[in-house]
C-alpha atoms as a PDB file:
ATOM      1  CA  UNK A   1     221.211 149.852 245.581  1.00  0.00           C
ATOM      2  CA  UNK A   2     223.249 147.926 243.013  1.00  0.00           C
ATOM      3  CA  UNK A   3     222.496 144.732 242.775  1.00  0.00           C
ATOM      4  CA  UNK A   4     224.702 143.010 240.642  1.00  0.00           C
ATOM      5  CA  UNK A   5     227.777 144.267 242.849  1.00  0.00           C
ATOM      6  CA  UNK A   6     226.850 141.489 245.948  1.00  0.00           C
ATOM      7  CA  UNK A   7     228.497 138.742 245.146  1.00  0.00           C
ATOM      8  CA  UNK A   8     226.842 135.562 247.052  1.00  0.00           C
ATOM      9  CA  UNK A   9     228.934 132.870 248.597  1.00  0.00           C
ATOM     10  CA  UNK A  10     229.318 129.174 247.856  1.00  0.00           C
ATOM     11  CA  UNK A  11     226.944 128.972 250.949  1.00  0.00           C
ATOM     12  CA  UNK A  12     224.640 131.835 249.971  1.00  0.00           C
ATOM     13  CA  UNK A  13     224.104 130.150 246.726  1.00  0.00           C
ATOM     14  CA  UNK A  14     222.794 126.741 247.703  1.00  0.00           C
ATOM     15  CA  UNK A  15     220.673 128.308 250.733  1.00  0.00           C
ATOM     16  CA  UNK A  16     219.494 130.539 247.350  1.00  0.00           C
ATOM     17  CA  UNK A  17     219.029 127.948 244.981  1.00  0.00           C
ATOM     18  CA  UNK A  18     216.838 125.513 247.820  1.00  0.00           C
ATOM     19  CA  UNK A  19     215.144 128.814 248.546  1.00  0.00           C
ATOM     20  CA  UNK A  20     214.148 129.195 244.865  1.00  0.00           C
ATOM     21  CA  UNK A  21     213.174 125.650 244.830  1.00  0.00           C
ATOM     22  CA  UNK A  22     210.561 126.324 247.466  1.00  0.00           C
ATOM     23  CA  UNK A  23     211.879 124.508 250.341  1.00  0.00           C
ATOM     24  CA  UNK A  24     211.386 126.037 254.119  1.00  0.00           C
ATOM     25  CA  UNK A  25     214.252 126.452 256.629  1.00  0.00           C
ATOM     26  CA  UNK A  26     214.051 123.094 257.918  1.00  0.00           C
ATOM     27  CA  UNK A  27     213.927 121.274 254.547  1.00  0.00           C
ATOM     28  CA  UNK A  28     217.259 123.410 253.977  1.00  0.00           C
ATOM     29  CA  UNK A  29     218.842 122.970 257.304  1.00  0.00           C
ATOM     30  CA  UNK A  30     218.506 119.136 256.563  1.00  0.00           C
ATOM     31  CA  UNK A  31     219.431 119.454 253.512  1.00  0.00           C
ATOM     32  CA  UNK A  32     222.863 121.287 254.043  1.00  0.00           C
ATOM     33  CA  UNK A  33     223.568 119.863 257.137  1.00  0.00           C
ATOM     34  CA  UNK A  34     223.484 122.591 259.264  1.00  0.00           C
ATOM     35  CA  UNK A  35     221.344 123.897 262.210  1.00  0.00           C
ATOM     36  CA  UNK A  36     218.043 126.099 261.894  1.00  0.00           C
ATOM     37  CA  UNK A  37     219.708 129.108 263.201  1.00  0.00           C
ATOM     38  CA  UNK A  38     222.695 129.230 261.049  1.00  0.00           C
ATOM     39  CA  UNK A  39     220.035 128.990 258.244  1.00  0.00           C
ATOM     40  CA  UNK A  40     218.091 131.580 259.625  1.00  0.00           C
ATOM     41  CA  UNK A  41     221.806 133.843 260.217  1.00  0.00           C
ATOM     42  CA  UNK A  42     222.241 133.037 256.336  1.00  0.00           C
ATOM     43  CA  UNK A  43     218.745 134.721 255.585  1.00  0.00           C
ATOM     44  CA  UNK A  44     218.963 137.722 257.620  1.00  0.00           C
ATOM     45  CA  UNK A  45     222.399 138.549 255.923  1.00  0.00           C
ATOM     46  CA  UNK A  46     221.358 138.311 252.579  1.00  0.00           C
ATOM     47  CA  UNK A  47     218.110 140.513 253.678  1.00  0.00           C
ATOM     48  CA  UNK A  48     220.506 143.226 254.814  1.00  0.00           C
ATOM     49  CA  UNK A  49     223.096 142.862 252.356  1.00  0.00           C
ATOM     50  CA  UNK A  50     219.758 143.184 249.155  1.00  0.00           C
ATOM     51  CA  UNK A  51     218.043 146.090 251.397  1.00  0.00           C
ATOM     52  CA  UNK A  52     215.399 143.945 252.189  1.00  0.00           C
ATOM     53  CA  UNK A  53     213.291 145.295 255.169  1.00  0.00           C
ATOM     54  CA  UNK A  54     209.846 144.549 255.812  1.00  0.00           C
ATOM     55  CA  UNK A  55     206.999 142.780 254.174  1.00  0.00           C
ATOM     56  CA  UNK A  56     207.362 138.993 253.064  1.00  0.00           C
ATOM     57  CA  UNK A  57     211.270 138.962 253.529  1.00  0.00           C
ATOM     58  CA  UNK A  58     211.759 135.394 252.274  1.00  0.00           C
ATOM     59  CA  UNK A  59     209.471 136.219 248.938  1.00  0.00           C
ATOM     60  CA  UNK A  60     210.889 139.585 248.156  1.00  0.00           C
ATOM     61  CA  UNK A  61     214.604 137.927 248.467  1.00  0.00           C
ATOM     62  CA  UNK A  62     213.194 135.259 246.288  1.00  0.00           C
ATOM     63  CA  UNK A  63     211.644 137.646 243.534  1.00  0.00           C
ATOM     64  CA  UNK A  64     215.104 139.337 243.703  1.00  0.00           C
ATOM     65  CA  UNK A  65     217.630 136.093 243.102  1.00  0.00           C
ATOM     66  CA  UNK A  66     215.368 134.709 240.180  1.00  0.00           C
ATOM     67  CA  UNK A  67     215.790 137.962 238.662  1.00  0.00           C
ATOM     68  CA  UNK A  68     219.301 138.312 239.446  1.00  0.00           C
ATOM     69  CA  UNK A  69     219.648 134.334 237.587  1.00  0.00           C
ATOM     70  CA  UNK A  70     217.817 135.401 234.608  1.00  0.00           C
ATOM     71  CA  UNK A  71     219.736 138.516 234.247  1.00  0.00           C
ATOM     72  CA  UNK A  72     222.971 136.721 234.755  1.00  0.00           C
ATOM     73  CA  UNK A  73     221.535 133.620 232.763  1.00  0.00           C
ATOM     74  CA  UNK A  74     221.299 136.360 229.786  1.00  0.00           C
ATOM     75  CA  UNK A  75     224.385 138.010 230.188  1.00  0.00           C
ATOM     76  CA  UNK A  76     226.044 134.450 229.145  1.00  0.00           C
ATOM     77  CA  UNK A  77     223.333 133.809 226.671  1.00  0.00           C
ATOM     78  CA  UNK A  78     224.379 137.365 225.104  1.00  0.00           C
ATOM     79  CA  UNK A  79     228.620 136.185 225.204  1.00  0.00           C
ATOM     80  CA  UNK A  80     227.895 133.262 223.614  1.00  0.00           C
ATOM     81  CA  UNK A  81     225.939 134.545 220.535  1.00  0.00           C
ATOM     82  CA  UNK A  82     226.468 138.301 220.316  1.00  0.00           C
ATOM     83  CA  UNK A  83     224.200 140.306 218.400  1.00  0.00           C
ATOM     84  CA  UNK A  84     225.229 142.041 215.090  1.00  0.00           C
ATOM     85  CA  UNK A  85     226.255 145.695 214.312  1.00  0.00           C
ATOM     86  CA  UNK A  86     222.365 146.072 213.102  1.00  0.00           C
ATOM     87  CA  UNK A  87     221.554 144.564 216.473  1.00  0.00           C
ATOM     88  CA  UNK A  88     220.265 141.467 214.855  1.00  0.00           C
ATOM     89  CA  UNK A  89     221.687 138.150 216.198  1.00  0.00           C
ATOM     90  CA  UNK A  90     224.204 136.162 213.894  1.00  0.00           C
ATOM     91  CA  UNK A  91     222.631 133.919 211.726  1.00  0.00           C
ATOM     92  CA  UNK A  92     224.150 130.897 211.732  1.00  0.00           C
ATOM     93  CA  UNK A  93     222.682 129.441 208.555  1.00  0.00           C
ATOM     94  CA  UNK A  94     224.461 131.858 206.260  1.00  0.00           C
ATOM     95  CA  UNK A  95     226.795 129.989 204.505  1.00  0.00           C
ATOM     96  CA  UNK A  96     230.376 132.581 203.716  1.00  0.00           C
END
């Protein structure tokens, strides 16, 4: 499966980002306002929509949105200061 082709919600992405901050269903129920069960809903649409079908759901969806940050953290980090034809990155110091 393709990961980088699910796009998450605005809702997807705070129940991710509390998740990735360690905090339970409960803690992110309160936290967003909303009942247990819609939190729980939340989870078991992102585990179908990542292929995610046995084992430790929660940390295996976890493992799989940190890496999915970094990669898109990177991706930015890689627009903003693109690497040379040599495949060095610019060096800013150089005076022209």
């Amino acid at each position: 499966m393709e990961q980088s082709l699910v796009q998450l919600s605005p809702r997807e992405q705070q129940i991710a980002e509390l998740l990735l901050q360690g905090y339970d269903n409960p803690e992110i129920a309160r936290e967003l306002k909303m009942n247990r069960r819609t939190v729980k809903a939340h989870f078991s649409r992102l585990f179908l929509r990542f292929g995610i079908r046995g084992g430790i759901k929660r940390v295996k969806l976890a493992t799989v949105l940190y890496r999915r940050q970094l990669c898109l953290q990177l991706k930015a980090a890689e627009a903003a200061f693109p690497l040379s034809e040599n495949g060095e990155s610019f060096d800013w110091s150089r005076r022209v």
